[in-house]
C-alpha atoms as a PDB file:
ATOM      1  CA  UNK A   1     116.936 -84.103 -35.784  1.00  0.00           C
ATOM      2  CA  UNK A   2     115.979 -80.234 -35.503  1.00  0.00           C
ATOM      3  CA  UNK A   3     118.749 -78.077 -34.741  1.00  0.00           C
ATOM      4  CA  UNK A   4     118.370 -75.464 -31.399  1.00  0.00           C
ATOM      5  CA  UNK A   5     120.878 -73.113 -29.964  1.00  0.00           C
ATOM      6  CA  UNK A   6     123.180 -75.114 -27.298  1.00  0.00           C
ATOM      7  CA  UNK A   7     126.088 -73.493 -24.864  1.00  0.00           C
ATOM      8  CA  UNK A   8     129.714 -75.042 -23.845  1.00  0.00           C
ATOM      9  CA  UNK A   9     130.710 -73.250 -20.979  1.00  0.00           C
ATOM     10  CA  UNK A  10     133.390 -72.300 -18.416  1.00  0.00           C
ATOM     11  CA  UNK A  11     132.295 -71.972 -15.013  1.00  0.00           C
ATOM     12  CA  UNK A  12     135.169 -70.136 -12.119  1.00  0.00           C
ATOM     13  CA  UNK A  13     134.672 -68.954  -8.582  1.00  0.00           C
ATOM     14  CA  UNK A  14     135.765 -65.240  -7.361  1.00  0.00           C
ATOM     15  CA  UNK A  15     139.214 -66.359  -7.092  1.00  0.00           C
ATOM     16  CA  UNK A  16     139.312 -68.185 -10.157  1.00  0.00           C
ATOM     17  CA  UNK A  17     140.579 -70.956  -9.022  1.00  0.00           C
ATOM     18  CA  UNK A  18     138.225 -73.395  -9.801  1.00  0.00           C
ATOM     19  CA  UNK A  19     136.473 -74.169 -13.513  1.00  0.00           C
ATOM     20  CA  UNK A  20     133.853 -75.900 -14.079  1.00  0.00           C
ATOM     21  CA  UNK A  21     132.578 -77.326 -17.453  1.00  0.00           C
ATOM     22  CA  UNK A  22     128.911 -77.376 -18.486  1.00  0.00           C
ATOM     23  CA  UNK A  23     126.772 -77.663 -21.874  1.00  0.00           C
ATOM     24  CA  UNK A  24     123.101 -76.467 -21.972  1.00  0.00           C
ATOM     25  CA  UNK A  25     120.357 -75.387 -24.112  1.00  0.00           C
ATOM     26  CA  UNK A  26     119.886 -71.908 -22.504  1.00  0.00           C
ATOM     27  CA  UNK A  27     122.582 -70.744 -20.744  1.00  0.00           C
ATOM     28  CA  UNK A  28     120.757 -67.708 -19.143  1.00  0.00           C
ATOM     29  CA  UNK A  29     118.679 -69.888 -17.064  1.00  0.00           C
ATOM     30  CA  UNK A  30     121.333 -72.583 -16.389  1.00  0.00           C
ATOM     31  CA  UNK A  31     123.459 -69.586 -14.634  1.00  0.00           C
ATOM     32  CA  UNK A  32     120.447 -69.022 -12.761  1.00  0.00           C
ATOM     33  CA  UNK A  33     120.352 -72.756 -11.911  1.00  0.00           C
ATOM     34  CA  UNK A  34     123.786 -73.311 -10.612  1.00  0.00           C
ATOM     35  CA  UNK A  35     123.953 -69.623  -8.151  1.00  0.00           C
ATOM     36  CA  UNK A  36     120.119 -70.712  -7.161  1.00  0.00           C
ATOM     37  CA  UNK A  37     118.240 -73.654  -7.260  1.00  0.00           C
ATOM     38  CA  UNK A  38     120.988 -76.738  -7.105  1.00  0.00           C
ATOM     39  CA  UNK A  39     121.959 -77.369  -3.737  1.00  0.00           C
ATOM     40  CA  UNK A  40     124.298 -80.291  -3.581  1.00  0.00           C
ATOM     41  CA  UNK A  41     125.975 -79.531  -6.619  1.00  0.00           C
ATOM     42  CA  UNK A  42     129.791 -79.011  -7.666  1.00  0.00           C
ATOM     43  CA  UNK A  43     129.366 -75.092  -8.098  1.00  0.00           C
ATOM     44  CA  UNK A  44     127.769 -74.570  -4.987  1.00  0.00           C
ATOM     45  CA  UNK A  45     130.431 -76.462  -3.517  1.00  0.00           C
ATOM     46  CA  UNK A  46     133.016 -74.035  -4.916  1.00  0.00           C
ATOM     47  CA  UNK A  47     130.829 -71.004  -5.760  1.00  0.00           C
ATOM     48  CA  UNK A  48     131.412 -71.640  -9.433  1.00  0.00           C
ATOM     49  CA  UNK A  49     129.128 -68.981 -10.319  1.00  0.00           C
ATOM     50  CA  UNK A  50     130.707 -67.087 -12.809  1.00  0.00           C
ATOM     51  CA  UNK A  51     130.926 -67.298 -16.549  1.00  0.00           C
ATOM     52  CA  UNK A  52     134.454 -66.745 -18.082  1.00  0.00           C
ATOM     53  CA  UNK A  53     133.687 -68.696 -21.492  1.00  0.00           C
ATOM     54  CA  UNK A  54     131.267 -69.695 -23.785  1.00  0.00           C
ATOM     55  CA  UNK A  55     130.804 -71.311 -27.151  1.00  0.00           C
ATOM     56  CA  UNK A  56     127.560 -71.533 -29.539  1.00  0.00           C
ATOM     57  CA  UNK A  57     126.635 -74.550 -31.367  1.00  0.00           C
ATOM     58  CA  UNK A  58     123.349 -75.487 -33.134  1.00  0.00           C
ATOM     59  CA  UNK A  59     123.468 -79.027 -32.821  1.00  0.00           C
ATOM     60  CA  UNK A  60     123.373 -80.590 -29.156  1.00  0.00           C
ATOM     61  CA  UNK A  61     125.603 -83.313 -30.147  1.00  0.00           C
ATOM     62  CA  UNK A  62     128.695 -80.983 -31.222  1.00  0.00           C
ATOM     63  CA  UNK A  63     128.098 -79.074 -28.126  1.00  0.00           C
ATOM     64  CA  UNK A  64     128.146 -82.625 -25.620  1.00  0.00           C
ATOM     65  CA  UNK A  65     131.702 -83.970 -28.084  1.00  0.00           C
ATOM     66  CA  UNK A  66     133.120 -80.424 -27.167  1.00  0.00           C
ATOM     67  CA  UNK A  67     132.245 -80.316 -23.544  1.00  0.00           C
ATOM     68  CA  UNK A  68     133.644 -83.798 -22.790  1.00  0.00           C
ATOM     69  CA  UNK A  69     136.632 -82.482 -25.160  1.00  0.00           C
ATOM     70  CA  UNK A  70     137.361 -79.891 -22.880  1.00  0.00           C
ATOM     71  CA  UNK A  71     136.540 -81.481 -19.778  1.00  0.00           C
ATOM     72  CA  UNK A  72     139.770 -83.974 -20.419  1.00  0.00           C
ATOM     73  CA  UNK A  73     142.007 -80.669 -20.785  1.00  0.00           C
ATOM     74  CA  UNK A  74     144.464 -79.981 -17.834  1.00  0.00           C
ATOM     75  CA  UNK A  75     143.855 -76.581 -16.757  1.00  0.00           C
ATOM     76  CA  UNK A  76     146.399 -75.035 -18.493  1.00  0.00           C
ATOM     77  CA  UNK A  77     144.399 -75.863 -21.683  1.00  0.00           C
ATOM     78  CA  UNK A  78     141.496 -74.787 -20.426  1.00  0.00           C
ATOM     79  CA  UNK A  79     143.279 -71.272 -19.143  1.00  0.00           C
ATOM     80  CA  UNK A  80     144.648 -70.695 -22.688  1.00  0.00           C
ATOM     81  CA  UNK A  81     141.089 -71.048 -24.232  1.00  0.00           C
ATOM     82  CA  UNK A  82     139.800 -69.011 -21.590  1.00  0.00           C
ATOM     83  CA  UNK A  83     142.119 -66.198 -22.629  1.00  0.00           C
ATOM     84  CA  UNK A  84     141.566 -66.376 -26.471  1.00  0.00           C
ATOM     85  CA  UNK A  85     138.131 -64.753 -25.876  1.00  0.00           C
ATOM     86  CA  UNK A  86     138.739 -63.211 -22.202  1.00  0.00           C
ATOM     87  CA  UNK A  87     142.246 -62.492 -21.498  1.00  0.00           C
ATOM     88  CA  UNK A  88     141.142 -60.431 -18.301  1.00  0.00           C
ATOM     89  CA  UNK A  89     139.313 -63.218 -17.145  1.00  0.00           C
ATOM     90  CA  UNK A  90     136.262 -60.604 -16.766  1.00  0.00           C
ATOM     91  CA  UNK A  91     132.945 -62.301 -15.379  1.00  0.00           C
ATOM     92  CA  UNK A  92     130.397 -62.426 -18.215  1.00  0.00           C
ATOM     93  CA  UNK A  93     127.041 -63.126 -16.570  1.00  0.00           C
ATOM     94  CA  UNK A  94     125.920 -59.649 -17.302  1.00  0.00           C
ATOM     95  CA  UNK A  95     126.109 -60.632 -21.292  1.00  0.00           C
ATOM     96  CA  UNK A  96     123.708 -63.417 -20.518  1.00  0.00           C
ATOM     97  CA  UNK A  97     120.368 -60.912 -20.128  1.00  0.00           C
ATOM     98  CA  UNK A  98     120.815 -59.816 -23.487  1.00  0.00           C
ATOM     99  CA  UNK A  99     120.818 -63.191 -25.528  1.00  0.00           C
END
């Protein structure tokens, strides 16, 4: 199996008050999916349109065991991981155009 670049992510509205989970294989383009093109979708539900956390892995099946991994946190897990990397909970969408 060839080895790509794959993104965990952590998805919050403008209240941040809502996460959402996702994994994908180019994470500049999925951001663009969920604020865009899906239209019956959890984010657009809750305008989960920001990113507030991200991981890298090369190999898609580490990145799908660590998104269902997180995805069975209670939020409070998920807020603590959130804050490792982003204690001001700052939106990082913006970082997105450069990888």
């Amino acid at each position: 199996m060839r080895d790509y670049n794959h993104y965990v992510y952590i998805l919050t509205n403008k209240h941040r008050n809502v996460l959402y989970t996702g994994v994908t294989n180019d994470l500049r383009r999925r951001l663009y999916e969920h604020r865009y093109i899906e239209r019956n979708s959890f984010c657009k539900k809750y305008n989960c349109y920001y990113l507030v956390y991200y991981e890298w892995f090369r190999n898609i099946d580490e990145a799908i065991s660590r998104e269902k991994q997180i995805k069975g946190w209670i939020r409070k897990k998920k807020e603590a991981l959130i804050e490792q990397c982003n204690p001001k909970w700052e939106f990082l969408n913006d970082q997105a155009d450069h990888w």
